[in-house]
N, C-alpha and C. Protein backbone atom coordinates (compact mmCIF):
# COMPACT_ATOMS: atom_id res chain seq x y z
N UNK A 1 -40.17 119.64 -46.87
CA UNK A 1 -41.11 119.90 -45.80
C UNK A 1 -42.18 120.90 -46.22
N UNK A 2 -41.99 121.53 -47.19
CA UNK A 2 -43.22 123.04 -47.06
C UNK A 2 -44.16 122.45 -48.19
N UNK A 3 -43.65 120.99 -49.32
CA UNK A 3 -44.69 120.51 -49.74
C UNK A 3 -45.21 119.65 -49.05
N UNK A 4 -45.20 119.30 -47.81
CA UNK A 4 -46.46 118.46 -46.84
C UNK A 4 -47.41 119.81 -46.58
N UNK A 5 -46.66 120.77 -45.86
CA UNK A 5 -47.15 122.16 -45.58
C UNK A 5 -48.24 122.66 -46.43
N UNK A 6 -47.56 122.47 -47.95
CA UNK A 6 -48.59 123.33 -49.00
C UNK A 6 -49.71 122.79 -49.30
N UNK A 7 -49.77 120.90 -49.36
CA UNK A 7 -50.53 120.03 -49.58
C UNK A 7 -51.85 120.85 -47.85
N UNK A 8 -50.89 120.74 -46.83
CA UNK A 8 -52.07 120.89 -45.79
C UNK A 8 -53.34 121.91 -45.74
N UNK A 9 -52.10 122.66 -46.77
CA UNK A 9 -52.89 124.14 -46.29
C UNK A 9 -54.27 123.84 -47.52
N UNK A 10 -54.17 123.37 -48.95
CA UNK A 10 -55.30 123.33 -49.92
C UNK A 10 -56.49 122.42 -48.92
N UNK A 11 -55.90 121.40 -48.24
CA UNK A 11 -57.18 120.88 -47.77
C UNK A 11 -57.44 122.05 -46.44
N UNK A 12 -56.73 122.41 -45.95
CA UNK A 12 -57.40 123.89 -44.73
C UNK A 12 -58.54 124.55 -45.75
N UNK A 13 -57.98 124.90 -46.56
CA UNK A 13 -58.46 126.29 -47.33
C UNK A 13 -59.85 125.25 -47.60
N UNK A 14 -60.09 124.09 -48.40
CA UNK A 14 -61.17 123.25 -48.86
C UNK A 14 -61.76 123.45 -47.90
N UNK A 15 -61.26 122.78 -46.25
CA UNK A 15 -62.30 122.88 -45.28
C UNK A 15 -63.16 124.00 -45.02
N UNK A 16 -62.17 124.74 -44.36
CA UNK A 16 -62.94 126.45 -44.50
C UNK A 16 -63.68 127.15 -45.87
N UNK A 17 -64.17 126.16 -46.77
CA UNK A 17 -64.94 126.63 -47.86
C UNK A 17 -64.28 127.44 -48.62
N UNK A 18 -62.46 128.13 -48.38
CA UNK A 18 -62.37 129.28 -49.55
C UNK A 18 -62.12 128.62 -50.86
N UNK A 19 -62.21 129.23 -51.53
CA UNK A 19 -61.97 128.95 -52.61
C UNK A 19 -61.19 130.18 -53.22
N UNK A 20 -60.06 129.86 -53.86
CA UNK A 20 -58.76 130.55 -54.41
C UNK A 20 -58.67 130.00 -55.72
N UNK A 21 -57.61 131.07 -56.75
CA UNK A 21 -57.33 130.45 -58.04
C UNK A 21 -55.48 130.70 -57.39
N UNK A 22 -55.07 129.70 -57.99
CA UNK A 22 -53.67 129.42 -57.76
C UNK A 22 -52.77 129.72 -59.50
N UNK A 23 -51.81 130.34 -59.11
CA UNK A 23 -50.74 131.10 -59.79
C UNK A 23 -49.35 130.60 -59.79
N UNK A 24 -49.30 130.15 -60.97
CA UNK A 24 -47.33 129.35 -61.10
C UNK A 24 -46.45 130.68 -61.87
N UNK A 25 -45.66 130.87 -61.27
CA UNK A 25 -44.75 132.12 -61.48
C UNK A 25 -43.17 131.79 -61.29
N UNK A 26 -42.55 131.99 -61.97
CA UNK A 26 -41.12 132.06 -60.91
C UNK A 26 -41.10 132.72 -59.97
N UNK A 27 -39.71 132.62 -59.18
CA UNK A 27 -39.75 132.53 -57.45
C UNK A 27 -39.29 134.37 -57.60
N UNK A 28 -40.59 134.88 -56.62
CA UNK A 28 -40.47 136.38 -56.17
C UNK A 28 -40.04 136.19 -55.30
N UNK A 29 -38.85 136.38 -54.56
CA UNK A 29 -38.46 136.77 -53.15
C UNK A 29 -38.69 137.96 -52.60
N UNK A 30 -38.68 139.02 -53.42
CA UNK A 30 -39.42 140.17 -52.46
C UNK A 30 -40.77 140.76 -53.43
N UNK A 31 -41.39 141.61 -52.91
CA UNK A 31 -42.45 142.29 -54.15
C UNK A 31 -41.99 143.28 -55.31
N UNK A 32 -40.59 143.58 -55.15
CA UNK A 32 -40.28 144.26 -55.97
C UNK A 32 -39.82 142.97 -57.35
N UNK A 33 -39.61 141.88 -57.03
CA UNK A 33 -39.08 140.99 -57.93
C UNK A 33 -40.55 140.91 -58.85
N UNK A 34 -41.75 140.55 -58.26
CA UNK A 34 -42.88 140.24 -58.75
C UNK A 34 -43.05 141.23 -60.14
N UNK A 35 -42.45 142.33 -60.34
CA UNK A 35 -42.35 143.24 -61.60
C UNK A 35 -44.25 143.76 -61.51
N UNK A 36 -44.83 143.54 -62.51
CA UNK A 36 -46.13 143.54 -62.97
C UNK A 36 -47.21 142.43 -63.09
N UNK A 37 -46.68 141.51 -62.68
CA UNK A 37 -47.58 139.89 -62.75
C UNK A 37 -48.39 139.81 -61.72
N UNK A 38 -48.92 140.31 -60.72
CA UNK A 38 -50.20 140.42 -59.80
C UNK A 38 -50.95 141.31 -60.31
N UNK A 39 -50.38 142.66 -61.18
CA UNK A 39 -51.19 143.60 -61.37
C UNK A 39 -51.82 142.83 -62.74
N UNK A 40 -51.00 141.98 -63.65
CA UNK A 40 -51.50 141.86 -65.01
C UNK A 40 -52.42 140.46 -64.41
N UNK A 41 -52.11 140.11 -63.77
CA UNK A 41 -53.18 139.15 -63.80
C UNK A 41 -54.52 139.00 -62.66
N UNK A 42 -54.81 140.65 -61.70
CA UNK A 42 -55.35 140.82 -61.60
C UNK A 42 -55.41 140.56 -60.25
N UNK A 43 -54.81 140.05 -59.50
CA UNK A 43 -54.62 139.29 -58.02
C UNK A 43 -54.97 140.09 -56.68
N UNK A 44 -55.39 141.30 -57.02
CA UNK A 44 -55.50 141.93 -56.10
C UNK A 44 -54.41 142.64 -55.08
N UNK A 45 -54.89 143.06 -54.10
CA UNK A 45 -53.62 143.70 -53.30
C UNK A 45 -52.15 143.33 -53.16
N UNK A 46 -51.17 144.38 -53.35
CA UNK A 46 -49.72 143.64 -53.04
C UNK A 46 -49.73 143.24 -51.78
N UNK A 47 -49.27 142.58 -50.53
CA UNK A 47 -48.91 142.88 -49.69
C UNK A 47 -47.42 142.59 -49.42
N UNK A 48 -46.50 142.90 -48.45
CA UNK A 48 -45.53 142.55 -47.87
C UNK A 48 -45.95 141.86 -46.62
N UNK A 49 -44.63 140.72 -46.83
CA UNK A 49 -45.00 140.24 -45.57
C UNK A 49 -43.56 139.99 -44.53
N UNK A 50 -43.56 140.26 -43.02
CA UNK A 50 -42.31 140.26 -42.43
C UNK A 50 -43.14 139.19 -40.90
N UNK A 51 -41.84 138.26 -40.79
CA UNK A 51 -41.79 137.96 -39.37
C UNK A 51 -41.07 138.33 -38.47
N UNK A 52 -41.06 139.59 -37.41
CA UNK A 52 -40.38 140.12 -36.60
C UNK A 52 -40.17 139.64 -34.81
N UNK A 53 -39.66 139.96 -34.17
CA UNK A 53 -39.80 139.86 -33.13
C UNK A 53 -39.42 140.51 -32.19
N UNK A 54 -39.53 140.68 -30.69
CA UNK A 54 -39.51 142.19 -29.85
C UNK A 54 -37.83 142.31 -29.59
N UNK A 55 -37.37 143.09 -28.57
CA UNK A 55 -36.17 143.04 -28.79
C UNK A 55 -35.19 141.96 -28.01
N UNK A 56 -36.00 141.58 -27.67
CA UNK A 56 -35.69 139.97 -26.00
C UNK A 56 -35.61 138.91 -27.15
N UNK A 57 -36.79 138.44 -28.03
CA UNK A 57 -36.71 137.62 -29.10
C UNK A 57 -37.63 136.75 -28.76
N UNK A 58 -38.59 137.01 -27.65
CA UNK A 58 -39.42 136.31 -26.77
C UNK A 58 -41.06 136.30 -27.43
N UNK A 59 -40.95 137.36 -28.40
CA UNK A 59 -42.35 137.16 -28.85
C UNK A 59 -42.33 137.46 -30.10
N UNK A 60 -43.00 137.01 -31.28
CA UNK A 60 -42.81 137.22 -32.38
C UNK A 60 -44.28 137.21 -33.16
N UNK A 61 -44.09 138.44 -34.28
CA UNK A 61 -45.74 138.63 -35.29
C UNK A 61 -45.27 138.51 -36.17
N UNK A 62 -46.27 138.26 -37.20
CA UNK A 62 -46.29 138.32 -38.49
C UNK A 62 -46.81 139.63 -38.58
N UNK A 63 -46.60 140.19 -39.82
CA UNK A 63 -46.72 141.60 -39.64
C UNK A 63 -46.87 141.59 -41.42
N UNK A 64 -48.52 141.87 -42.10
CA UNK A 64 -48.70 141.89 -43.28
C UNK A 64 -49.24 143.32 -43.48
N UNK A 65 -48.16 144.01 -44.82
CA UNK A 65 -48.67 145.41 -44.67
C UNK A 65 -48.63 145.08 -46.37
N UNK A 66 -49.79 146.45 -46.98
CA UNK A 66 -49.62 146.33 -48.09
C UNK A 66 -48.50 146.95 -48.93
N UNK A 67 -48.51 146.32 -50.32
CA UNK A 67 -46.75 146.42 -50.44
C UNK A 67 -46.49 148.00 -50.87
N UNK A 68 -47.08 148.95 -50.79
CA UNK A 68 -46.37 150.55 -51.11
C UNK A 68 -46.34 150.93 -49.99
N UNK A 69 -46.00 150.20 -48.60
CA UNK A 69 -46.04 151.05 -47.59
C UNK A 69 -44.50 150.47 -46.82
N UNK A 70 -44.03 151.42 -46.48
CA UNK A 70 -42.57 150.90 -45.89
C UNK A 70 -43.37 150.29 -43.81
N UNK A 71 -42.68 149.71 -43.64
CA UNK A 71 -42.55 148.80 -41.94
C UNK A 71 -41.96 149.76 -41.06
N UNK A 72 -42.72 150.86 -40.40
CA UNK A 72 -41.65 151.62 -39.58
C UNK A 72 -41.98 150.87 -38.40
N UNK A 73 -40.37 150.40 -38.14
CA UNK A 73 -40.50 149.34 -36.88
C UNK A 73 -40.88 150.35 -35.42
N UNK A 74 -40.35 151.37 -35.10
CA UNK A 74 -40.32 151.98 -34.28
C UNK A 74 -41.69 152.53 -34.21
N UNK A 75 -42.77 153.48 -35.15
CA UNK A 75 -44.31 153.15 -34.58
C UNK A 75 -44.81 151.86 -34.32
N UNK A 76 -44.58 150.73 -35.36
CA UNK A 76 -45.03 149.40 -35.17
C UNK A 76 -44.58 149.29 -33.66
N UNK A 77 -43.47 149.27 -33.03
CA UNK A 77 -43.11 148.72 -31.35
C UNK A 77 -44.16 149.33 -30.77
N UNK A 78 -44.20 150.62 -31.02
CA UNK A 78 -44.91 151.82 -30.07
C UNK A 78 -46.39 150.89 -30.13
N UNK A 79 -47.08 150.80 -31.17
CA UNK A 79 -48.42 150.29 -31.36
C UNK A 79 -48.71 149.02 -30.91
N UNK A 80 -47.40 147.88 -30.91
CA UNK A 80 -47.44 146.98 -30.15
C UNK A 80 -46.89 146.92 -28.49
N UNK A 81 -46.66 148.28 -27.84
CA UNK A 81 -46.91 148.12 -26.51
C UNK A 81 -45.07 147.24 -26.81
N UNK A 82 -44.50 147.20 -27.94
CA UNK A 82 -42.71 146.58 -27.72
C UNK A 82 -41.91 147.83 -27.73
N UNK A 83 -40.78 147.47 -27.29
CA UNK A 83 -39.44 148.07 -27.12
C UNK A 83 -39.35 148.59 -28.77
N UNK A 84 -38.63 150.11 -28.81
CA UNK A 84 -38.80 150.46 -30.20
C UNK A 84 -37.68 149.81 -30.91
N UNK A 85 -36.70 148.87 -30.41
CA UNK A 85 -35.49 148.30 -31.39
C UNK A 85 -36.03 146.73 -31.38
N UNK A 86 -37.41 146.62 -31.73
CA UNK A 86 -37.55 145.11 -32.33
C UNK A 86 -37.13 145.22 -33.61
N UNK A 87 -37.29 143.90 -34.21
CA UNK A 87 -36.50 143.89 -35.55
C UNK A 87 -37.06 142.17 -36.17
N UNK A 88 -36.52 142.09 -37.05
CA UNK A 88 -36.90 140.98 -38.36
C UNK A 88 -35.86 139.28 -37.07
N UNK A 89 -37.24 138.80 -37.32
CA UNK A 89 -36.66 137.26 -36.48
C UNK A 89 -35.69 136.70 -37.72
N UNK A 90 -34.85 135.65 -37.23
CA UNK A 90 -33.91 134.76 -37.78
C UNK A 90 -34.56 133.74 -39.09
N UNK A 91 -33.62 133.87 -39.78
CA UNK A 91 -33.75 132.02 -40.54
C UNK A 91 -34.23 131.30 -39.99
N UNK A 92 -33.58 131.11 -38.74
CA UNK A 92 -33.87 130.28 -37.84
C UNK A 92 -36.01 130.11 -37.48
N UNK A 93 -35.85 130.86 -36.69
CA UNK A 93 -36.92 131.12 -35.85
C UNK A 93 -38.04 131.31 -36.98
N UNK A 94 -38.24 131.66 -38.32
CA UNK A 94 -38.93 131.50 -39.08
C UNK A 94 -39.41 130.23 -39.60
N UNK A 95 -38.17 129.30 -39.41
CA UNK A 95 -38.25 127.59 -40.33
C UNK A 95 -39.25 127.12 -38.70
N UNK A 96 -38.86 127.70 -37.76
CA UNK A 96 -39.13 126.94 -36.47
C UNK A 96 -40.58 126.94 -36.12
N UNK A 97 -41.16 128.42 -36.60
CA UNK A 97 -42.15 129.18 -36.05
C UNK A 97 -43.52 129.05 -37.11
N UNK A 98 -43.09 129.18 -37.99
CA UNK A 98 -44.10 129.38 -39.26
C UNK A 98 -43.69 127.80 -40.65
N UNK A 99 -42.77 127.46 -40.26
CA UNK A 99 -42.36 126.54 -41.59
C UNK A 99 -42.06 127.07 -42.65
N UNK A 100 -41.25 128.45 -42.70
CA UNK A 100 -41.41 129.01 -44.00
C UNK A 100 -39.94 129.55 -43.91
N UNK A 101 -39.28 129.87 -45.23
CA UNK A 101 -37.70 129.90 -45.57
C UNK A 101 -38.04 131.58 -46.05
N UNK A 102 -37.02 132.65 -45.71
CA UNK A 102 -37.09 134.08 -46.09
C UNK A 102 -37.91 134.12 -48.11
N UNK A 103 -38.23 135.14 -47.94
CA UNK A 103 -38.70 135.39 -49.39
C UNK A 103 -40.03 134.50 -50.08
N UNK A 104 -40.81 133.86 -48.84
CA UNK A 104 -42.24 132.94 -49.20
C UNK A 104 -42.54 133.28 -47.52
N UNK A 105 -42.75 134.16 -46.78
CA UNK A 105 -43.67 134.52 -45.83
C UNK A 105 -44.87 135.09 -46.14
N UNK A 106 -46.00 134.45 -45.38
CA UNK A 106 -47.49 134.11 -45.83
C UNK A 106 -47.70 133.73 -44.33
N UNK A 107 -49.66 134.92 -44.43
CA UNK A 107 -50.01 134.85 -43.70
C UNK A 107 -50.61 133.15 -43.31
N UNK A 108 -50.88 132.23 -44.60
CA UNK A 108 -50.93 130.75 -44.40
C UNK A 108 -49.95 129.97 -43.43
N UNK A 109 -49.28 130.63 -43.28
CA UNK A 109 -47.93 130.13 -42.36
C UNK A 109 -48.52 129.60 -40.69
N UNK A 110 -49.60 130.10 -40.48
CA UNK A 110 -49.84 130.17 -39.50
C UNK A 110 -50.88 128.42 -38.86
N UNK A 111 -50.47 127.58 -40.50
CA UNK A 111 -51.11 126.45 -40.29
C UNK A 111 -49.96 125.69 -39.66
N UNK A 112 -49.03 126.35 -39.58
CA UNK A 112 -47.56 125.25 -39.09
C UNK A 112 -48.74 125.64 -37.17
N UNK A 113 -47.84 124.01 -37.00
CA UNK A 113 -47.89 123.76 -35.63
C UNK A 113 -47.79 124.71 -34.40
N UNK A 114 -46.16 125.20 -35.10
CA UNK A 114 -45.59 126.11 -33.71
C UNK A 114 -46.24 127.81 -33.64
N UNK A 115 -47.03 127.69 -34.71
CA UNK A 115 -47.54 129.26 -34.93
C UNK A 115 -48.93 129.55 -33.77
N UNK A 116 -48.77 128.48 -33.15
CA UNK A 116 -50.39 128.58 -32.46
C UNK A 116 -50.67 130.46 -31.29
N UNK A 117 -49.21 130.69 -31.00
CA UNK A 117 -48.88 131.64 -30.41
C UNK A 117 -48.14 133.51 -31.00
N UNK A 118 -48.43 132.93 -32.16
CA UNK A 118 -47.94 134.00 -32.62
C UNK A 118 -48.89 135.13 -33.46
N UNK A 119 -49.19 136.19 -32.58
CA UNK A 119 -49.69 137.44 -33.25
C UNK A 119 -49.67 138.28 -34.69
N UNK A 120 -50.73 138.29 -35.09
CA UNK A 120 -50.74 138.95 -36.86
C UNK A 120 -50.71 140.34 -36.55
N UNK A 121 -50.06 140.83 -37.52
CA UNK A 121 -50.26 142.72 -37.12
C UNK A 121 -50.80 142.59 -38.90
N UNK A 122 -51.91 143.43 -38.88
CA UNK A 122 -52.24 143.32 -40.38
C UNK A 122 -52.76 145.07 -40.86
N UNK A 123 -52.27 145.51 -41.93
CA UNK A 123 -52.46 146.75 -42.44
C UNK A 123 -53.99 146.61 -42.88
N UNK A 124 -54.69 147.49 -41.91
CA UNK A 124 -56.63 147.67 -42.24
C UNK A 124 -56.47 147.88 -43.35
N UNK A 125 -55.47 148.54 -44.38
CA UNK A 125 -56.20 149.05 -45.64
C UNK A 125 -56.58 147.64 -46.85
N UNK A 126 -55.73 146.58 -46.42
CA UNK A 126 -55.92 145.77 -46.88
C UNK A 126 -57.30 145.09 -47.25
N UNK A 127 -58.03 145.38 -46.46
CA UNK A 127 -59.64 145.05 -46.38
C UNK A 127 -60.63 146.02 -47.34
N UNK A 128 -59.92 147.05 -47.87
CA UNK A 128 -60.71 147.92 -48.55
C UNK A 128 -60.35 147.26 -50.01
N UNK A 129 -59.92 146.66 -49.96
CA UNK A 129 -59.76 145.50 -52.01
C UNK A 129 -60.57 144.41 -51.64
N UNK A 130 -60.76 143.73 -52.72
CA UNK A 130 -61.84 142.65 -52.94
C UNK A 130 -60.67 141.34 -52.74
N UNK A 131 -59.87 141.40 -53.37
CA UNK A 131 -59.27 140.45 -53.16
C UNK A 131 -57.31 140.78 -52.85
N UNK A 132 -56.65 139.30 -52.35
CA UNK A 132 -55.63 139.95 -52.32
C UNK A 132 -55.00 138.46 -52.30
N UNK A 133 -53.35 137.80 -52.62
CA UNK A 133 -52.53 136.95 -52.78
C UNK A 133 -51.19 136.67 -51.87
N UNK A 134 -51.64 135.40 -51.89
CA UNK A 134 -50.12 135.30 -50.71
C UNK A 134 -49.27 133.98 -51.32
N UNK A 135 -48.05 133.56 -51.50
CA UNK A 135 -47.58 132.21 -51.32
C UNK A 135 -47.99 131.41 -50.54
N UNK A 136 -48.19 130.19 -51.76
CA UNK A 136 -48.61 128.85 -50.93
C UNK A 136 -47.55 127.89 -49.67
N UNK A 137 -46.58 128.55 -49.31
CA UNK A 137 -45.56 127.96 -48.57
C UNK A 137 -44.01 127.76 -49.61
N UNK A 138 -44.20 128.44 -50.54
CA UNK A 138 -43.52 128.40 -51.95
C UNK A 138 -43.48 130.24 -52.50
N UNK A 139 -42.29 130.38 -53.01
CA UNK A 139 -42.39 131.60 -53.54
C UNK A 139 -42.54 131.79 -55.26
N UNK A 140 -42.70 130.32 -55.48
CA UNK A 140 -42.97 129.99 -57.04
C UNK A 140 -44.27 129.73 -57.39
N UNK A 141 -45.14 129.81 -56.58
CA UNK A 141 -46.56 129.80 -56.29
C UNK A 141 -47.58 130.82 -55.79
N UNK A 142 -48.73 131.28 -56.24
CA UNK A 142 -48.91 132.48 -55.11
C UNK A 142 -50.93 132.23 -55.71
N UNK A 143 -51.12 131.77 -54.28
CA UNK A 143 -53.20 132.19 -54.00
C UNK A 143 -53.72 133.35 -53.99
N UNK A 144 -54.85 133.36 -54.90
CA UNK A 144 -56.02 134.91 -55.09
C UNK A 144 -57.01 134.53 -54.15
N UNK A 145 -57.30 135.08 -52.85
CA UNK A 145 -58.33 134.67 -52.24
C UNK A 145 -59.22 135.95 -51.79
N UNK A 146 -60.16 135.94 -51.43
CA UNK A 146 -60.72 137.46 -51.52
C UNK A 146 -60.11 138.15 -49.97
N UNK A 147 -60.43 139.09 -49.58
CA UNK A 147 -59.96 139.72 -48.37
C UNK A 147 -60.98 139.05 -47.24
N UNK A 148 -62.14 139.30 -47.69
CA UNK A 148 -63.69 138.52 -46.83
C UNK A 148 -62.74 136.72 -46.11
N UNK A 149 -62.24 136.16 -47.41
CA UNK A 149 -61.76 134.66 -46.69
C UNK A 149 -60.32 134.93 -45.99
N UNK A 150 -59.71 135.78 -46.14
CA UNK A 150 -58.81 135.83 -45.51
C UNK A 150 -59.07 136.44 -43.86
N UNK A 151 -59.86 136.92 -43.87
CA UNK A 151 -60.78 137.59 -42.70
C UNK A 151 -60.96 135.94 -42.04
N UNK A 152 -61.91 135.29 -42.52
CA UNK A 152 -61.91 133.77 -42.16
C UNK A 152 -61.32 133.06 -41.46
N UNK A 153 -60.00 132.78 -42.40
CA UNK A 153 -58.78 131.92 -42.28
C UNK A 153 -57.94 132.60 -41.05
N UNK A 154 -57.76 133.86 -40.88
CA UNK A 154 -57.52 134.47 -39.49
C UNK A 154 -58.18 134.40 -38.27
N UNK A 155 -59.60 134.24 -38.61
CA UNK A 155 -60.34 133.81 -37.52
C UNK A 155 -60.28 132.50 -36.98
N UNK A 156 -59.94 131.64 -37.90
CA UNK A 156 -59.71 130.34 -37.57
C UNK A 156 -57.95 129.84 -36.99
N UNK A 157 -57.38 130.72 -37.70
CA UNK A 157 -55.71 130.53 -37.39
C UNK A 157 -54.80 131.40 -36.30
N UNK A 158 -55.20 132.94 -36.33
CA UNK A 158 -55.00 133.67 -35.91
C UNK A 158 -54.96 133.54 -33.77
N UNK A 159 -53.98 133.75 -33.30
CA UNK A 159 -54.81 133.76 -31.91
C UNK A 159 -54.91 135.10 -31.55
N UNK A 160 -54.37 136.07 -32.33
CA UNK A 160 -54.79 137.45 -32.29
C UNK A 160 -54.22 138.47 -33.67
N UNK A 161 -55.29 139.34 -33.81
CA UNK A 161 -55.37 139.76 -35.49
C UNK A 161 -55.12 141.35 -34.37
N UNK A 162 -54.11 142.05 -34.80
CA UNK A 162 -53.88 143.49 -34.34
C UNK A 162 -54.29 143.99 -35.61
N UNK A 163 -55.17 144.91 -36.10
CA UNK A 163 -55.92 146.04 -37.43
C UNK A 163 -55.06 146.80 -37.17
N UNK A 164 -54.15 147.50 -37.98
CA UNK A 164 -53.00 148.22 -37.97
C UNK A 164 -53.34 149.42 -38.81
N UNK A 165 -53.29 150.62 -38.94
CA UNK A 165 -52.99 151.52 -39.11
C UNK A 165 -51.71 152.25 -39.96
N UNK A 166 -51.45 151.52 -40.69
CA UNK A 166 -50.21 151.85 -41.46
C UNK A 166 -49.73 153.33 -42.20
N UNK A 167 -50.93 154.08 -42.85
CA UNK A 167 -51.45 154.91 -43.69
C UNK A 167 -49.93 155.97 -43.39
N UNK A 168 -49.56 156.37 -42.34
CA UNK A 168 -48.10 157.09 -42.20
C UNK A 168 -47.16 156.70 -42.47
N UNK A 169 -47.11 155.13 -42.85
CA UNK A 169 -45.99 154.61 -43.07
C UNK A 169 -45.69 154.60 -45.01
N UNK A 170 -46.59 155.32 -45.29
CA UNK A 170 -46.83 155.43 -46.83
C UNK A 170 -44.93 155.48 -47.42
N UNK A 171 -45.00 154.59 -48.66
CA UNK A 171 -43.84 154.99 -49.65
C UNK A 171 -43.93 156.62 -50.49
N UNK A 172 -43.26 157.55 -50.91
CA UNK A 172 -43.43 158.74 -51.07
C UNK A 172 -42.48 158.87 -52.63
């Protein structure tokens, strides 16, 4: 299923004019696996990426922060107006919501069907790099697209982009 997905998303990306260079890697499941291969090949920003949801299970974001910054769920609730014991959605609710299996979450996710409702929380600092990389629906795969098209592709996918504030949540 996530190669119909991945196929959809190159013609999305064609439509919306971005243009990306695409990256074959073995499979990073988290950013710490990735070692040095975004930095050596230039890809721009790390980010992390998490799909969470409030503490009912009733609403759920994607939540892309860049990767030296830890997820403090409890400001994140506060900033999203949620209960401070939200937490990381299911296996489940990820395959359901986004089309995507743990360890390949991408803000592209948001071309699946059922995502039409689901809120981005995105770390502003991210916008201060030129460019930055996400998995193509694959964690053995990963797109360089600039921050400017990803700005885009949110505008077009997104039904709401929260600019987040992360900078306290710094790794130390």
């Amino acid at each position: 299923m996530s190669e119909i997905y991945e196929q959809k998303l190159y013609k999305v990306l064609d439509e919306l004019k971005i243009p990306y260079e695409k990256f074959e890697h073995p499979a990073f499941g988290t950013v710490e696996a990735s070692g040095s291969f975004y930095r050596d090949h230039d890809m721009g920003v790390d980010c992390k990426n998490a799909f969470m949801q409030n503490r009912r299970g009733k609403k759920h974001y994607l939540v892309v922060m860049c990767a030296h910054k830890n997820i403090d769920i409890p400001h994140l609730a506060e900033f999203l107006g949620e209960h401070r014991k939200m937490g990381f959605a299911s296996e489940d609710r990820l395959q359901n919501h986004l089309g995507l299996t743990p360890g390949s979450v991408t803000p592209f996710g948001l071309i699946h069907e059922n995502a039409r409702e689901i809120p981005v929380v995105i770390d502003r600092e991210i916008f201060d790099h030129e460019f930055v990389h996400f998995h193509p629906f694959r964690n053995t795969a990963s797109l360089k697209i600039s921050t400017k098209d990803l700005r885009t592709f949110l505008d077009v996918y997104a039904c709401h982009v929260h600019l987040y504030d992360a900078c306290s949540m710094m790794q130390v």
